[in-house]
Protein backbone atom coordinates (compact mmCIF):
# COMPACT_ATOMS: atom_id res chain seq x y z
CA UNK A 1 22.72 -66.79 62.68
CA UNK A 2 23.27 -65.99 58.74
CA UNK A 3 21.19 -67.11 55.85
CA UNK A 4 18.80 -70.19 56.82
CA UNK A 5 19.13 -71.04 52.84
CA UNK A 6 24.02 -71.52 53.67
CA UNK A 7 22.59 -73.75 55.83
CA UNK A 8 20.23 -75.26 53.05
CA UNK A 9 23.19 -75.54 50.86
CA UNK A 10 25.56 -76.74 53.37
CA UNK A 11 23.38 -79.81 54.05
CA UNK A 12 22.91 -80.67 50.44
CA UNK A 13 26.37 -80.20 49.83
CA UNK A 14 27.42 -82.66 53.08
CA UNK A 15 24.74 -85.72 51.20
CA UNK A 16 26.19 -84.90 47.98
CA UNK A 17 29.73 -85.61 49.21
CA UNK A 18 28.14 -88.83 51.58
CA UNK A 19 26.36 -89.48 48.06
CA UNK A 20 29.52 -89.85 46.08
CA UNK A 21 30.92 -91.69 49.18
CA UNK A 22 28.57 -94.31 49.54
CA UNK A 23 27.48 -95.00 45.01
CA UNK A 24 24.62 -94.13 43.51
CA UNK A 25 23.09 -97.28 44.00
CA UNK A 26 22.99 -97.16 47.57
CA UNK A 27 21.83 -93.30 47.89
CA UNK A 28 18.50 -94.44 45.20
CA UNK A 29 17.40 -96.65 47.64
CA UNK A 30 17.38 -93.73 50.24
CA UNK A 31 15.76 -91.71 47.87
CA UNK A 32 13.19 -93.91 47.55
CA UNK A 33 12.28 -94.01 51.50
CA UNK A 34 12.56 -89.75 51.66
CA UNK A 35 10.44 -89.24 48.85
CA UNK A 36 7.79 -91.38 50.41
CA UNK A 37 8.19 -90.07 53.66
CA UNK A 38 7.91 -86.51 51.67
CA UNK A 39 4.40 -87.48 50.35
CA UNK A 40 3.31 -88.99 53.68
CA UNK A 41 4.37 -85.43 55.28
CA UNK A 42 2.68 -83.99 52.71
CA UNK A 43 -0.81 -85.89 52.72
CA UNK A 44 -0.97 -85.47 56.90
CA UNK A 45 0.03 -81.60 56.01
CA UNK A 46 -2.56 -81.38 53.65
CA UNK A 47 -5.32 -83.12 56.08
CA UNK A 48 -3.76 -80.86 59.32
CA UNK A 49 -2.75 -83.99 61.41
CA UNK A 50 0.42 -82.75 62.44
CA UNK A 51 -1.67 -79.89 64.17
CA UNK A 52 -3.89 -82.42 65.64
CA UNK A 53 -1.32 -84.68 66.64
CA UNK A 54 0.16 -81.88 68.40
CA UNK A 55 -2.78 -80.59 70.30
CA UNK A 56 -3.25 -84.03 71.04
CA UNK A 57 0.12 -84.27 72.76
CA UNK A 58 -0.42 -81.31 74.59
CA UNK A 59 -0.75 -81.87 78.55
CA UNK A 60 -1.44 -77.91 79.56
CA UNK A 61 -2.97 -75.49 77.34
CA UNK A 62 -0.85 -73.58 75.25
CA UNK A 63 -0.93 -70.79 73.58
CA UNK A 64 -0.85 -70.83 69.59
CA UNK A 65 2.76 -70.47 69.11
CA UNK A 66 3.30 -73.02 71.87
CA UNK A 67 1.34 -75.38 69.53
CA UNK A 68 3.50 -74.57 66.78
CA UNK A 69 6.47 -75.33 68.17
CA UNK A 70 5.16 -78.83 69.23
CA UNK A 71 4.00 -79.68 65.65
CA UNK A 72 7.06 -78.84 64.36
CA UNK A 73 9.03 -80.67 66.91
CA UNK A 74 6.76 -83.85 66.21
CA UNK A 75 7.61 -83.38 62.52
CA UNK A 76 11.16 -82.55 63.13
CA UNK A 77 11.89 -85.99 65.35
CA UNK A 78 9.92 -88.76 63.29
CA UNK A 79 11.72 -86.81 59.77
CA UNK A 80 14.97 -87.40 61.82
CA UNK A 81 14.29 -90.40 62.89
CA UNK A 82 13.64 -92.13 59.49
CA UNK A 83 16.76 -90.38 58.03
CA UNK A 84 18.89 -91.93 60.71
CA UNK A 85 17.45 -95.43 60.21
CA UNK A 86 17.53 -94.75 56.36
CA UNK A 87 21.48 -94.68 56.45
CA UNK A 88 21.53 -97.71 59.10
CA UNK A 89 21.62 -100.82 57.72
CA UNK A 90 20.61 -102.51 54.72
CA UNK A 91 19.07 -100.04 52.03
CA UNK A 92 17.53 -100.95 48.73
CA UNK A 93 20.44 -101.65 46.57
CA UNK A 94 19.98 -101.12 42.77
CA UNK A 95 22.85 -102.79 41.11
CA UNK A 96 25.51 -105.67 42.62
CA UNK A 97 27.67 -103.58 40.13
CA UNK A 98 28.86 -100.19 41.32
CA UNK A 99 29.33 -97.34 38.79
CA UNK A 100 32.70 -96.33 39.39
CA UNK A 101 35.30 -93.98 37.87
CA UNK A 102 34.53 -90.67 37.63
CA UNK A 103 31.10 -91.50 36.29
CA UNK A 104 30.05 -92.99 39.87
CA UNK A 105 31.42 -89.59 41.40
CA UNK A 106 29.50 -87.74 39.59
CA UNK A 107 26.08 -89.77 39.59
CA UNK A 108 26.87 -90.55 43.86
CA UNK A 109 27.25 -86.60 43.81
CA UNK A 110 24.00 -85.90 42.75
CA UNK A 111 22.05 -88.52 43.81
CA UNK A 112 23.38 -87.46 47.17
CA UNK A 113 22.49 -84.11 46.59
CA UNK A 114 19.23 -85.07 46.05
CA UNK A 115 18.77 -86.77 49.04
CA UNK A 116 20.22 -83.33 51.13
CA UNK A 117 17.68 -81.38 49.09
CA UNK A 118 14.58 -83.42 50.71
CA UNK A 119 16.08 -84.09 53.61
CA UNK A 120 17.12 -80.23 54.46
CA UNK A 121 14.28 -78.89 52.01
CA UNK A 122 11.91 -80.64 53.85
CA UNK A 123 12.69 -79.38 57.27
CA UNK A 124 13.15 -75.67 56.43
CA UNK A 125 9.59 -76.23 54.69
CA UNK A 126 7.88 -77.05 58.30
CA UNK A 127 10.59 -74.91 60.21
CA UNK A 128 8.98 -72.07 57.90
CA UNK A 129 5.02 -73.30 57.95
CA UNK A 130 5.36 -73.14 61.73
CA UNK A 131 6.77 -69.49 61.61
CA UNK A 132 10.45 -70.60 62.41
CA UNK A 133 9.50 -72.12 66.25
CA UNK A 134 12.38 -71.80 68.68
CA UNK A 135 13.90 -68.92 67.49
CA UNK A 136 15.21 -70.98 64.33
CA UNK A 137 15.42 -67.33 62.43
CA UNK A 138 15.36 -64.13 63.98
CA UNK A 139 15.45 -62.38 61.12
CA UNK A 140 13.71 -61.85 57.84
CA UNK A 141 14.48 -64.13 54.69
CA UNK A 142 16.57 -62.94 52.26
CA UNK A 143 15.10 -62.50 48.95
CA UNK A 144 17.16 -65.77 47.75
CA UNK A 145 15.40 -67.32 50.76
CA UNK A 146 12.29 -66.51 49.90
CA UNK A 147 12.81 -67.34 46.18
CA UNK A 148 14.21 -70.96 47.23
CA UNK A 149 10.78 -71.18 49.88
CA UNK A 150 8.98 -71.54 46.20
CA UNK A 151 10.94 -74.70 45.26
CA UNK A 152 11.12 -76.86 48.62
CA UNK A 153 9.87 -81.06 48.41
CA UNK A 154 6.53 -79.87 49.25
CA UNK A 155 6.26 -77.02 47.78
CA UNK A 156 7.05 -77.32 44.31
CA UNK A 157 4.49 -80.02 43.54
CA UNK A 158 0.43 -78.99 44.37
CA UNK A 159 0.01 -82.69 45.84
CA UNK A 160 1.48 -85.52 47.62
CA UNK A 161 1.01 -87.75 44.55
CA UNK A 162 3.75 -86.29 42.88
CA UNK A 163 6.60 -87.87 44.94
CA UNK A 164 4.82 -91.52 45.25
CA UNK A 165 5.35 -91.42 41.14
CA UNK A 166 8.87 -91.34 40.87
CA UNK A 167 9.57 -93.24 44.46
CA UNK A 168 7.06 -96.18 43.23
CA UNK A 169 8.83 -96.22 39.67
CA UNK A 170 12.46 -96.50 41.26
CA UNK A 171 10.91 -99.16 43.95
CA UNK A 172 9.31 -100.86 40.39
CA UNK A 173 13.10 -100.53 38.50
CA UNK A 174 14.63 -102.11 41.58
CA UNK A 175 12.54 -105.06 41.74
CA UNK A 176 12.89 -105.65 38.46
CA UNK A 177 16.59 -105.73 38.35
């Protein structure tokens, strides 16, 4: 397997193109549900439920990188699980009015790219928090990997506060529209 972080960039690059697919105003209002689910992540991480949850789960004993790999497939399946559901459906929709042109490109582009960066960012984060379980990386990270490790969802703000501010002020501009 190469570089985990072309495989970072490949996902961000896939939402930015689904992103410039689907407007703007559609992607914010999946924004809005990952960067919750980010801080939620975050606040169990920060209280070590996930660990409980997965010794709690646990029918035989197992070894400590047993339990690892159980935590992270917990976190792995409910993360992928909310994305999934996220793009079913009805999502919070932030304008009747869709930017279009090359201006709605470019803002679908990035707001999809945003959405690739938590969604992808926030997966290598627990992939690498529960020393790469399954064989994910057999390797060690490059130095551009371990530079980008530094600015994953949950790792470039000290708390999960920091990603219910911005999701409750784009779930505040939406109602208000």
């Amino acid at each position: 397997m190469g570089p985990v972080e072309i495989l970072f960039y490949t996902v961000v690059v896939i939402f930015a193109f689904i992103g410039s697919v689907r407007g703007a105003n559609r992607e914010l209002g999946n924004s809005i549900i990952f960067m919750y689910v980010v801080a939620i992540l975050r606040f169990a991480e920060e209280r070590g439920w996930s660990e409980r949850a997965a010794e709690a789960l646990r029918i035989i004993p197992l070894e400590g990188g047993r339990l690892n790999e159980i935590a992270f497939l917990l976190i792995s399946i409910v993360f992928t699980i909310v994305v999934i559901v996220s793009y079913q459906g009805l999502t919070f929709d932030f304008s009747p009015k869709q930017l279009t042109g090359f201006w709605g490109f470019l803002a679908g582009l990035g707001v999809g790219a945003l959405n690739g960066y938590l969604i992808a960012g926030t997966l290598w984060h627990y992939a690498d928090r529960y020393e790469y379980p399954f064989g994910l990386l057999t390797g060690p990270l490059t130095p551009v990997g371990q530079t980008l490790l530094g600015y994953l969802p949950q790792t470039i703000f000290p708390s999960a506060m920091y990603w219910v501010i911005p999701a409750t002020i784009l779930l505040i501009l939406r109602i208000i529209r």
